[in-house]
Protein backbone atom coordinates (compact mmCIF):
# COMPACT_ATOMS: atom_id res chain seq x y z
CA UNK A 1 66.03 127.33 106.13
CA UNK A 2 63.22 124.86 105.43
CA UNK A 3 60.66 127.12 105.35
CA UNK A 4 62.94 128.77 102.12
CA UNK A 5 63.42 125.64 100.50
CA UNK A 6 59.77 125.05 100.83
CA UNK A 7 58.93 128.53 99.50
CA UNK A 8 61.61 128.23 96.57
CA UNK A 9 60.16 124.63 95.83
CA UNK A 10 56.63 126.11 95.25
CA UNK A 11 57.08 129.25 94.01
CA UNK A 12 60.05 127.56 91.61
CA UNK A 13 58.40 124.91 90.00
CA UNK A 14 58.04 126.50 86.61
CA UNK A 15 61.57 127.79 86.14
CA UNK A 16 62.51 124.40 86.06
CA UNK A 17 61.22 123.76 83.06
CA UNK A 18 63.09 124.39 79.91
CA UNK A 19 61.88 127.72 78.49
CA UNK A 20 59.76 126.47 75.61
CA UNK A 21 58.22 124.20 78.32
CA UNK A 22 57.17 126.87 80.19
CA UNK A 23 55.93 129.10 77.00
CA UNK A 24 53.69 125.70 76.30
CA UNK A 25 52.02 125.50 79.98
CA UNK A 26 48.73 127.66 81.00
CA UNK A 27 49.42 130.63 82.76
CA UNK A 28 47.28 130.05 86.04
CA UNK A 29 45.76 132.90 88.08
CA UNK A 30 46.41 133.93 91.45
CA UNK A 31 44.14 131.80 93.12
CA UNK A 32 45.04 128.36 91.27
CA UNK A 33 48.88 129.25 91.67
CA UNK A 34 48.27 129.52 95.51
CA UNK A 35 46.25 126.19 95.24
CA UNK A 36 49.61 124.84 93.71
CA UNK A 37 51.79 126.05 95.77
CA UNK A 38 49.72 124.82 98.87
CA UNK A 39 49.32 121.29 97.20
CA UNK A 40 53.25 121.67 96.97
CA UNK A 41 53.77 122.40 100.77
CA UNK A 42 51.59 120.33 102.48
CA UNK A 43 53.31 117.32 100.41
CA UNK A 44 56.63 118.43 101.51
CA UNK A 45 55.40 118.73 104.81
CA UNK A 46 54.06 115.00 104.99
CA UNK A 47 56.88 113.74 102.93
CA UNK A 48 59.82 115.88 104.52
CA UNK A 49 62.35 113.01 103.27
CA UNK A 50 62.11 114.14 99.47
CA UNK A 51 63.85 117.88 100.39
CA UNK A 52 67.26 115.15 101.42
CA UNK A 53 66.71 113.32 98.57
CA UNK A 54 66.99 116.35 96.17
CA UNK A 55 69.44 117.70 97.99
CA UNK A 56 71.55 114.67 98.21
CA UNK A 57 70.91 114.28 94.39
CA UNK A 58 72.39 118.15 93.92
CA UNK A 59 75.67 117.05 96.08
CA UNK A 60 75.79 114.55 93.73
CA UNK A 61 75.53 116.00 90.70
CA UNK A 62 77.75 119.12 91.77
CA UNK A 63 80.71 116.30 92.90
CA UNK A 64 80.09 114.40 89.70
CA UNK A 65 80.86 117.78 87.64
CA UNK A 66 83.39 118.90 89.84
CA UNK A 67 85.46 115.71 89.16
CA UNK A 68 84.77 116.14 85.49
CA UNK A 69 85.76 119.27 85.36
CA UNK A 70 88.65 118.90 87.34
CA UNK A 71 90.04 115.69 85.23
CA UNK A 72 89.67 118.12 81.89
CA UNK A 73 91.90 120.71 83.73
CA UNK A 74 94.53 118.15 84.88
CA UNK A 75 94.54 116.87 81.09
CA UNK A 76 95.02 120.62 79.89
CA UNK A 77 97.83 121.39 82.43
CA UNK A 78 99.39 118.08 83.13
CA UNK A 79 102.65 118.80 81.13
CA UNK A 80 103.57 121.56 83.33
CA UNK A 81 101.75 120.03 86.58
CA UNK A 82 103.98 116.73 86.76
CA UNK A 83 106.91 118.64 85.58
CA UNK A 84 110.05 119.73 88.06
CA UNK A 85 113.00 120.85 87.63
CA UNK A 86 115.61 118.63 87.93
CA UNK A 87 117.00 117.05 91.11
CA UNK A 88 114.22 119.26 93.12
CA UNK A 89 111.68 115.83 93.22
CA UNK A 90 111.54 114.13 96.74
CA UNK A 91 111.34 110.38 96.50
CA UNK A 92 112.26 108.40 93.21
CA UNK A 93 112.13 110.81 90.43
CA UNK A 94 111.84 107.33 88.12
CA UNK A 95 108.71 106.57 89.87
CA UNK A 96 105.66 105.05 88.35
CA UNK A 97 103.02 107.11 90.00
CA UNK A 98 103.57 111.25 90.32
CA UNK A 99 101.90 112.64 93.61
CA UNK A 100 102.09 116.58 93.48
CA UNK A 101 101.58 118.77 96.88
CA UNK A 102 100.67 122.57 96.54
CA UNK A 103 101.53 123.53 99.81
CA UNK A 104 102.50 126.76 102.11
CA UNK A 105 105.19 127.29 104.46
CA UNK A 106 102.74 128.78 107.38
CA UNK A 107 100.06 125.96 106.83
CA UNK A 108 99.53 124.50 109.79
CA UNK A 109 97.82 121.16 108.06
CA UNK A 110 100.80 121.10 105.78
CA UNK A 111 103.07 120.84 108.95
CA UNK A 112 101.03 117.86 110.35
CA UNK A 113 100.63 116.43 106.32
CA UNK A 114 104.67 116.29 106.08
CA UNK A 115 104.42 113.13 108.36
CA UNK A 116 101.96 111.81 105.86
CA UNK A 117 104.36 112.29 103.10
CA UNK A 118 107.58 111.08 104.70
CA UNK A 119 105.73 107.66 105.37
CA UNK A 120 104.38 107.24 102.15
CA UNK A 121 108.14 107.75 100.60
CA UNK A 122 109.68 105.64 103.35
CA UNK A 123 106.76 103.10 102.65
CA UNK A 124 106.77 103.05 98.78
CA UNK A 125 110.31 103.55 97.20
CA UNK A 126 108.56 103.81 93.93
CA UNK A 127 106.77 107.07 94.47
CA UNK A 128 107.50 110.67 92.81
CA UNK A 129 106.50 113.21 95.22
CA UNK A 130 106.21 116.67 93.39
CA UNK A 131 106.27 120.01 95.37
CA UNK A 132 104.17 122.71 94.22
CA UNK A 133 104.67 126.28 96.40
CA UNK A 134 101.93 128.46 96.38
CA UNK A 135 102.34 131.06 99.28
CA UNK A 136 98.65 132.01 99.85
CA UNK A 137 98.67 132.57 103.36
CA UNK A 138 100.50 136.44 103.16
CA UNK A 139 103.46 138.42 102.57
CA UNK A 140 105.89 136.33 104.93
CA UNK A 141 104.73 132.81 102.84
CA UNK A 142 105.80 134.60 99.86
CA UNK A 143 108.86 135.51 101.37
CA UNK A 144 109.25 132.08 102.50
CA UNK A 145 108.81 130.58 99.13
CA UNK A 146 111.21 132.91 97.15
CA UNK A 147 113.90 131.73 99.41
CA UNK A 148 112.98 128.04 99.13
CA UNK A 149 112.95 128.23 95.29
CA UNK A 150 116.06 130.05 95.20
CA UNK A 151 117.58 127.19 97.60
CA UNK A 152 116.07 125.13 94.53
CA UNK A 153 117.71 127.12 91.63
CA UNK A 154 121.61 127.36 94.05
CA UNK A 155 121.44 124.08 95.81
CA UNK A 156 118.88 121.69 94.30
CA UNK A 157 120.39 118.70 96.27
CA UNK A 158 119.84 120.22 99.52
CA UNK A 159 116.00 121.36 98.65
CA UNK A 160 114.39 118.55 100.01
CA UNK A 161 116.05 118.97 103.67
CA UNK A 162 115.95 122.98 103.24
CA UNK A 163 112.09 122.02 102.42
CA UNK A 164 111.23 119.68 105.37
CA UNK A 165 113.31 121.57 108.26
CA UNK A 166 111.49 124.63 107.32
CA UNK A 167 107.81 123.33 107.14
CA UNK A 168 108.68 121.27 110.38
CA UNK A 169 109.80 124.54 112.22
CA UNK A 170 107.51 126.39 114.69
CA UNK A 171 106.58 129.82 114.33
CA UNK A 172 106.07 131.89 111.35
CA UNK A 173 108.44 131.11 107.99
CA UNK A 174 109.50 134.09 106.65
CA UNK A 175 112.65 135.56 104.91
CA UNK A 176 115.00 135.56 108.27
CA UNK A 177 113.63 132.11 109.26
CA UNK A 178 113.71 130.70 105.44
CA UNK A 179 117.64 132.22 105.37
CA UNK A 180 118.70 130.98 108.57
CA UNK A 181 117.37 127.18 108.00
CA UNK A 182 119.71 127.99 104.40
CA UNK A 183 122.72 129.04 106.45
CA UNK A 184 123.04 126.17 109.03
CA UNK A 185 122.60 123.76 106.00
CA UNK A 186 126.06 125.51 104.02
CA UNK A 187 124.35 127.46 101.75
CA UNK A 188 125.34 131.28 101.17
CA UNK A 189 123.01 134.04 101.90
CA UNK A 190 124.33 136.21 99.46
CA UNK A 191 123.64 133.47 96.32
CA UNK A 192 120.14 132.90 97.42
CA UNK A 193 119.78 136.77 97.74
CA UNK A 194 120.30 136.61 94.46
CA UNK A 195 118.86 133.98 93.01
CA UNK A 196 116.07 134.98 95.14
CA UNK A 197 115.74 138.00 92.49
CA UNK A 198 116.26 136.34 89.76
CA UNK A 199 113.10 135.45 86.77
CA UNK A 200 113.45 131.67 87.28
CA UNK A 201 111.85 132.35 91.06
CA UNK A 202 109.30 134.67 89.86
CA UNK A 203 108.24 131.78 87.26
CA UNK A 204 107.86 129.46 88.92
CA UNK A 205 105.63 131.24 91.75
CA UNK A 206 103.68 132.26 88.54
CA UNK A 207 103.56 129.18 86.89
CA UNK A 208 102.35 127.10 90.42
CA UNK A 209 99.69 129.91 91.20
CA UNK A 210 98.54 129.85 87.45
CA UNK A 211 98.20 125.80 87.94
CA UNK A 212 96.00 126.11 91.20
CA UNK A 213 93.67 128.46 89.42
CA UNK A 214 93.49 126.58 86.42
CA UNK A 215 92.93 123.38 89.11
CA UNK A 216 90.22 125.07 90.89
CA UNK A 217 92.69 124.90 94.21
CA UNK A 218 92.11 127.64 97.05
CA UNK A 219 93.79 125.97 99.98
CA UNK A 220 96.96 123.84 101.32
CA UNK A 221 97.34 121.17 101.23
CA UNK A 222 95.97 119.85 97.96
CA UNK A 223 96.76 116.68 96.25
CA UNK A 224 96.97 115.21 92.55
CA UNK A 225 97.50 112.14 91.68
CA UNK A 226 96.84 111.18 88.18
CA UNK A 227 93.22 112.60 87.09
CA UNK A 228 92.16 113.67 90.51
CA UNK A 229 92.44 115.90 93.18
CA UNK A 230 92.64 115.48 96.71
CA UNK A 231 91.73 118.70 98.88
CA UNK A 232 93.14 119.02 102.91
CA UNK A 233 95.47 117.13 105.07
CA UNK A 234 93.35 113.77 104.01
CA UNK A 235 96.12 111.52 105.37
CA UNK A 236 98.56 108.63 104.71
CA UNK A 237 95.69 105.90 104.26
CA UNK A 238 93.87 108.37 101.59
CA UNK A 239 96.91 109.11 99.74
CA UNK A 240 97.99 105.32 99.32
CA UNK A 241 94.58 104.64 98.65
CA UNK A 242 94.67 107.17 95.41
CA UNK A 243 98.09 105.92 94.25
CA UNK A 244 96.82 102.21 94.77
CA UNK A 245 94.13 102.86 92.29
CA UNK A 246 96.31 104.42 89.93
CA UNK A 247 98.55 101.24 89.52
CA UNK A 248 95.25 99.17 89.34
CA UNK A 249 93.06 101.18 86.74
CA UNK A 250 95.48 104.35 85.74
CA UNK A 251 92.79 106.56 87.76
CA UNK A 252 92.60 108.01 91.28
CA UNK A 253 89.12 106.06 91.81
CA UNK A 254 88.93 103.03 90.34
């Protein structure tokens, strides 16, 4: 790997210079380009620490845009990213700070991140915790989630316990599992067969995978909280931490 980076850094220089830089520089012959380029590698050679200083100056460039960009997509789709329908938000749906989830059923971190959520809620009654389903993880997520959003559509008061007994089951969630954690809490099979059918469900997988595409989101769990986005099971500290700085400066990093 070095040996490439030392290559590319040689044989690279010019192309990073803007193009009417480059038109305005002599073009050198073979022998005083490999001059150059051996000038070029035995300094990297001596000074070895410069290669982590570019490169740490790249990871920080590429996070700086990332945020950037990720803050411009949040302000484009935040209407319909801190939206939910009614009587489907866990914790206080008056609350001053909006944390939304994109989850799957057969994520394993999202099973160990449910802890993370129920303490935040039990911690902070002033907390609106949005769910966002986007089954990425196969045909028997997506099963999964059309039953859970029909539970949503027949029997939004029992969506919150439908959602954590499910997600805090072993084994894969599919349709039998989904409709069987339904029955046992009263709700009938044959509505959520239904509902389960119905354009409302197929919306709002549509609308959720449209969101984590516009967001830049491939994988469960992810997290936003205000302007920024918090990828992986990142924990109860991290999470508080982000809707801390939101009361403080109205941002996710303050």
């Amino acid at each position: 790997m070095t040996r490439k980076i030392l290559l590319a850094a040689a044989a690279g220089l010019a192309f990073a210079l803007p193009a009417a830089a480059q038109t305005a520089q002599p073009r050198f012959d073979a022998e005083a380009t490999q001059e150059i380029e051996s000038i070029v590698h035995q300094y990297l050679v001596e000074h070895p620490e410069v290669l982590l200083e570019a490169l740490d100056s790249l990871e920080a460039k590429r996070a700086t845009e990332q945020m950037a960009s990720q803050k411009t997509a949040i302000e484009e789709h935040g209407a319909e990213l801190f939206a939910s329908p009614e009587g489907t938000v866990l914790g206080n749906p008056e609350g001053d700070v909006t944390l939304v989830e994109f989850f799957d059923y057969n994520c394993g971190y999202c099973k160990q991140a449910q802890a993370d959520m129920d303490a935040l809620l039990a911690a902070d009654p002033n907390i609106r915790f949005v769910l966002k389903e986007i089954p990425v993880l196969g045909p028997q997520s997506l099963a999964a989630s059309r039953v859970s959003l029909a539970v949503r559509e027949v029997a939004p008061d029992r969506y919150a316990e439908f959602h954590r007994t499910l997600l805090g089951s072993r084994g894969v969630a599919d349709e039998a599992v989904a409709l069987g954690v339904a029955e046992d809490l009263g709700i009938e099979t044959a509505a959520l067969r239904a509902a389960m059918d119905s354009p409302a469900v197929a919306e709002a997988l549509a609308e959720s995978n449209e969101l984590a595409e516009g967001l830049a989101i491939n994988g469960t769990p992810t997290y936003v909280v205000a302007d920024g986005i918090l990828a992986g099971a990142v924990g109860k500290d991290a999470l508080a931490a982000g809707i801390a700085n939101v009361r403080e400066c109205g941002s996710t990093s303050c």
